[in-house]
C-alpha atoms as a PDB file:
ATOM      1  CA  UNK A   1       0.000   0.000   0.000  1.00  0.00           C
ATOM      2  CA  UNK A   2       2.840   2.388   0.726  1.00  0.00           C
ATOM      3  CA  UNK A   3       4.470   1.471  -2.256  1.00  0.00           C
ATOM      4  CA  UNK A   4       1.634   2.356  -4.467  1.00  0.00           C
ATOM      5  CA  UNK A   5       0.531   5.970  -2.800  1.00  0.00           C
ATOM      6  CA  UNK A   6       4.643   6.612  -2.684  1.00  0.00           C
ATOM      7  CA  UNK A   7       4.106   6.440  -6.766  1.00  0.00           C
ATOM      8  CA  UNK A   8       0.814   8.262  -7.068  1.00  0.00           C
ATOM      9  CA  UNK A   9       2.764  10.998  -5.155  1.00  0.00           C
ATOM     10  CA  UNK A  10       5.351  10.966  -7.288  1.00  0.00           C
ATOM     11  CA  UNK A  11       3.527  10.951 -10.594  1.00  0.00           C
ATOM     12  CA  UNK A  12       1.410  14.341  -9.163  1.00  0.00           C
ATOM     13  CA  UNK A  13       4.788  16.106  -8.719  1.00  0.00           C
ATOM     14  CA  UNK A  14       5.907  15.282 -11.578  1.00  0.00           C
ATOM     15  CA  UNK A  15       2.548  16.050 -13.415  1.00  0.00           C
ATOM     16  CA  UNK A  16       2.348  19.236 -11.985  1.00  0.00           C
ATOM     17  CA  UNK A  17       5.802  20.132 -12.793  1.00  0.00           C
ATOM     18  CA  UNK A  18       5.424  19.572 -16.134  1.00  0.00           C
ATOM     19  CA  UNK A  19       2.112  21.302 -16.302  1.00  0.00           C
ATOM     20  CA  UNK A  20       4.010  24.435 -14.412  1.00  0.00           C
ATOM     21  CA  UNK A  21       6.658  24.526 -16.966  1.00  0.00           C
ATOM     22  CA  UNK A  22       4.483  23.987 -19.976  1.00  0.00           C
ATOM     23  CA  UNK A  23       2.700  27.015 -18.788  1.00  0.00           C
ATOM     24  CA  UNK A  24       5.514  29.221 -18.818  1.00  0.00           C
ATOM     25  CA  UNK A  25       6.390  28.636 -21.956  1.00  0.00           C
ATOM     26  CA  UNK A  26       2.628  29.068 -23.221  1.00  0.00           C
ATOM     27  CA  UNK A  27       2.769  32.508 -20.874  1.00  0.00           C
ATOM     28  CA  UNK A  28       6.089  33.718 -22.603  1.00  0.00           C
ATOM     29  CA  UNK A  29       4.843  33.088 -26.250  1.00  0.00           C
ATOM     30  CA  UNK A  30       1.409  35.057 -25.503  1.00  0.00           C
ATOM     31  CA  UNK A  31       3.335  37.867 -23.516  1.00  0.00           C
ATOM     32  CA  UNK A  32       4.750  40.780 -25.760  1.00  0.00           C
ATOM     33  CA  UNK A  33       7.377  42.802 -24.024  1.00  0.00           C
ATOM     34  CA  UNK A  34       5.645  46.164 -24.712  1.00  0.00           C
ATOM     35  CA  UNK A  35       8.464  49.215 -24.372  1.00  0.00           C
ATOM     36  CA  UNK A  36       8.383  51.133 -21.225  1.00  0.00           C
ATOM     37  CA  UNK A  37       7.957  54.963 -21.751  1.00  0.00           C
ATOM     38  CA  UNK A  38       8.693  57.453 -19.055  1.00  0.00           C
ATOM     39  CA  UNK A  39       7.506  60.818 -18.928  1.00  0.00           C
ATOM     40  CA  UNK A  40       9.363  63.510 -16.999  1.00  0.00           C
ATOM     41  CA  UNK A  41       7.533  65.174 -14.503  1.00  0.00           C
ATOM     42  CA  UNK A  42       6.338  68.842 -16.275  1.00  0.00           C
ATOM     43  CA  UNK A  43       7.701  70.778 -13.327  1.00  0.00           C
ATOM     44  CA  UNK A  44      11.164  69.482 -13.584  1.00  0.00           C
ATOM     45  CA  UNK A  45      11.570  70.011 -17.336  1.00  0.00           C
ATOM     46  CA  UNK A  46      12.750  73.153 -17.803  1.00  0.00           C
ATOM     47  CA  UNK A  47      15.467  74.639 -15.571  1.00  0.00           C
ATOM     48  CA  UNK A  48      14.812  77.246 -13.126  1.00  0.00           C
ATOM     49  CA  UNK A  49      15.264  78.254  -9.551  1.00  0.00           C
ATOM     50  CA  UNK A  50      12.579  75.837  -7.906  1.00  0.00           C
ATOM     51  CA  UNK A  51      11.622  78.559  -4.598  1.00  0.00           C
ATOM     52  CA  UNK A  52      10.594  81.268  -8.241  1.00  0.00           C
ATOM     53  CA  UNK A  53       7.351  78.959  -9.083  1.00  0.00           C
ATOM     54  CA  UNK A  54       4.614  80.537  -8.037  1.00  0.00           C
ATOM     55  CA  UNK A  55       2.283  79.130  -5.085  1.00  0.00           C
ATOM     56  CA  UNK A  56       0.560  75.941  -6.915  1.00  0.00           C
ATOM     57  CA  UNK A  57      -2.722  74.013  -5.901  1.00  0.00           C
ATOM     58  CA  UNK A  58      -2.925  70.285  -6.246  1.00  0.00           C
ATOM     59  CA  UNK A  59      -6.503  70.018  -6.306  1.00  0.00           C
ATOM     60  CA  UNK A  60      -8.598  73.480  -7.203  1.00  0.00           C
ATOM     61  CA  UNK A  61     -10.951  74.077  -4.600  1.00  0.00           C
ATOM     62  CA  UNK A  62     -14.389  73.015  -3.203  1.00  0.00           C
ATOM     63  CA  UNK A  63     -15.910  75.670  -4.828  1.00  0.00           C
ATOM     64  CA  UNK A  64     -14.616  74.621  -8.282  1.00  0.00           C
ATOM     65  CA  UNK A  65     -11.720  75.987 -10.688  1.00  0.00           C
ATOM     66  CA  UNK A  66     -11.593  79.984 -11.909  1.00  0.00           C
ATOM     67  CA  UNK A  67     -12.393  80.854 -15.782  1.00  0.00           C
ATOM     68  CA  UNK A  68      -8.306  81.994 -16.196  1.00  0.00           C
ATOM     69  CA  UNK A  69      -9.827  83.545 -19.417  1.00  0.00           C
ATOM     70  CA  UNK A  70     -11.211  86.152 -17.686  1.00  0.00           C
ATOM     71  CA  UNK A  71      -7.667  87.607 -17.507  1.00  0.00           C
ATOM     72  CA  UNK A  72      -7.279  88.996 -20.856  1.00  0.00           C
ATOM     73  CA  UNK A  73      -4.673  87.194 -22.496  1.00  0.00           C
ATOM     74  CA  UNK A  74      -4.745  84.137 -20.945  1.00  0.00           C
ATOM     75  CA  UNK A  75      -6.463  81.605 -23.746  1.00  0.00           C
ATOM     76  CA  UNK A  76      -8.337  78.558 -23.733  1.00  0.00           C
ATOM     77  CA  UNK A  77      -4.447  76.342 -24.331  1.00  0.00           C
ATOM     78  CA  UNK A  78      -2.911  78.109 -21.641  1.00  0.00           C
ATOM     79  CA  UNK A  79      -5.576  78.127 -18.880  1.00  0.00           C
ATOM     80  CA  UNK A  80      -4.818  74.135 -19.880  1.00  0.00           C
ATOM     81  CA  UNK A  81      -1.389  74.631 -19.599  1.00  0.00           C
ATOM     82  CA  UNK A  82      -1.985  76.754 -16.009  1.00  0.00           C
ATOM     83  CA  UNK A  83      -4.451  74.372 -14.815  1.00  0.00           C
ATOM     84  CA  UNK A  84      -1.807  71.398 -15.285  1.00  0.00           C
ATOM     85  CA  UNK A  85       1.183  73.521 -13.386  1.00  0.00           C
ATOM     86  CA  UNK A  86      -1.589  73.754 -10.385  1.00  0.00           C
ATOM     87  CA  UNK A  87      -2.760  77.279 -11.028  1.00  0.00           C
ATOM     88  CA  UNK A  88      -6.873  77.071 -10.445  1.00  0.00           C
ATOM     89  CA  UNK A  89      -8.043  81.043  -9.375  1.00  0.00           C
ATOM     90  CA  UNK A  90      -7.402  84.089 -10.440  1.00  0.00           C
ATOM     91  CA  UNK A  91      -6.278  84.904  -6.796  1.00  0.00           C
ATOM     92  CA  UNK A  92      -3.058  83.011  -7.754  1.00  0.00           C
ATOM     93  CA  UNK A  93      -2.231  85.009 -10.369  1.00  0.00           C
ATOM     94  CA  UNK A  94      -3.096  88.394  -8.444  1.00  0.00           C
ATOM     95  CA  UNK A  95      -0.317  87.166  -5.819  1.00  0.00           C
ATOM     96  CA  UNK A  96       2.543  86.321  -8.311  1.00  0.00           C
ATOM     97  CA  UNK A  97       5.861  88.622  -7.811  1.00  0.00           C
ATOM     98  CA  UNK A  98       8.786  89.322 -10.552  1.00  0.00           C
ATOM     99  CA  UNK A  99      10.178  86.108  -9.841  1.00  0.00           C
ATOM    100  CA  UNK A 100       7.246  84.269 -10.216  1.00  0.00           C
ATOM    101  CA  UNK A 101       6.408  85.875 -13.741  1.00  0.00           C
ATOM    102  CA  UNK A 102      10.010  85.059 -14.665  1.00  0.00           C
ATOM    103  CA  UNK A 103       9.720  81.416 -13.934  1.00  0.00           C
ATOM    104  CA  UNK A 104       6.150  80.992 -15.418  1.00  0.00           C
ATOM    105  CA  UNK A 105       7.707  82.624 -18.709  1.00  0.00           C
ATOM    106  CA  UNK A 106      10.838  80.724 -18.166  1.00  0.00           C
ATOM    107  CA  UNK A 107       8.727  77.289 -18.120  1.00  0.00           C
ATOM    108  CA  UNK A 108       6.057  77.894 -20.538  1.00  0.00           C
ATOM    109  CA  UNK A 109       8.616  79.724 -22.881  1.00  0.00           C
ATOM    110  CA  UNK A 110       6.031  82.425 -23.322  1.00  0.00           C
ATOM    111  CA  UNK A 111       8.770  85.612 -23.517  1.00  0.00           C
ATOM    112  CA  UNK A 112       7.562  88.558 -21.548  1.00  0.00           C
ATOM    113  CA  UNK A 113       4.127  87.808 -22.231  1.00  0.00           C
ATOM    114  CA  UNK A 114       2.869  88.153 -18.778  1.00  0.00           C
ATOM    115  CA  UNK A 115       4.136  91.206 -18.183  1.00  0.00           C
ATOM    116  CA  UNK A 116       3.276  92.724 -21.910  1.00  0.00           C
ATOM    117  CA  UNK A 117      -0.201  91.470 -21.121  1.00  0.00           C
ATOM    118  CA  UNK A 118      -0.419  92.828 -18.096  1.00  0.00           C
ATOM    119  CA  UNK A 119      -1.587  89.166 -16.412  1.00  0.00           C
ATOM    120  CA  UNK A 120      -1.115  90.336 -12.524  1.00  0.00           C
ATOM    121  CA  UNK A 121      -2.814  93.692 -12.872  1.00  0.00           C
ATOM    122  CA  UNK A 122      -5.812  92.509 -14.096  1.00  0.00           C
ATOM    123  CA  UNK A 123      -5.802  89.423 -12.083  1.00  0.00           C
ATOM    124  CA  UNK A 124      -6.255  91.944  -9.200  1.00  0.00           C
ATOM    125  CA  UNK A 125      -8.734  94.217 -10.692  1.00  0.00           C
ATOM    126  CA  UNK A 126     -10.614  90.549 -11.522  1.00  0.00           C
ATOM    127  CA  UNK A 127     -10.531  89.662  -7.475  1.00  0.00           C
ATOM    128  CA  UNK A 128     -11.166  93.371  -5.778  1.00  0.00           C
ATOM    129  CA  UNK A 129     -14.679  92.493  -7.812  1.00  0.00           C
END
């Protein structure tokens, strides 16, 4: 009796073995290697002085995001843009100092377009409403 349940045990490992094996070879024939692609995180791709970026939001708040195209000059792609850095209100804009405008031009490569536009001044006309 021994004899025979010693060889039914052996037979299972052996089965199962096999079957474990034969499955990784079926599991590496159906598996593609796809190529891995990684993306730089936005705020570290251009250079700049990292305490010049303006005060960013993760989330906007509660109360829901700010129409940036209220400020005049601020279009529909760059309220996209501003709305991926983590800039959600107007009241954000309003606060921004020199350095701030230089490193928002600096990363959106916008030359002196803030400042031509006049972004901050009417921000804070916009939140004295």
């Amino acid at each position: 009796m021994l004899m025979i349940a010693s060889k039914i045990v052996f037979w299972l490992l052996a089965v199962s073995i096999l079957s474990m094996y034969i499955g990784f070879l079926i599991g590496k024939v159906r598996y593609k290697k796809k190529p891995v692609s990684y993306e730089i995180n936005p705020i570290l791709r251009k250079p700049g002085n990292i305490y010049n970026k303006p005060f960013i939001l993760g989330n906007p708040r509660p109360t829901g995001k700010d129409d940036l195209k209220e400020v005049e000059g601020i279009d529909r792609d760059m309220e996209i843009k501003l709305n991926a850095l983590g800039i959600f209100h107007i009241e954000q804009i309003a606060k921004w100092s020199d350095k701030n405008i230089d490193w928002i031009e600096e990363y959106f490569s916008i030359d002196n377009r803030v400042i031509e536009e006049e972004w901050v001044e009417k921000a804070k006309v916009i939140t004295k409403r």
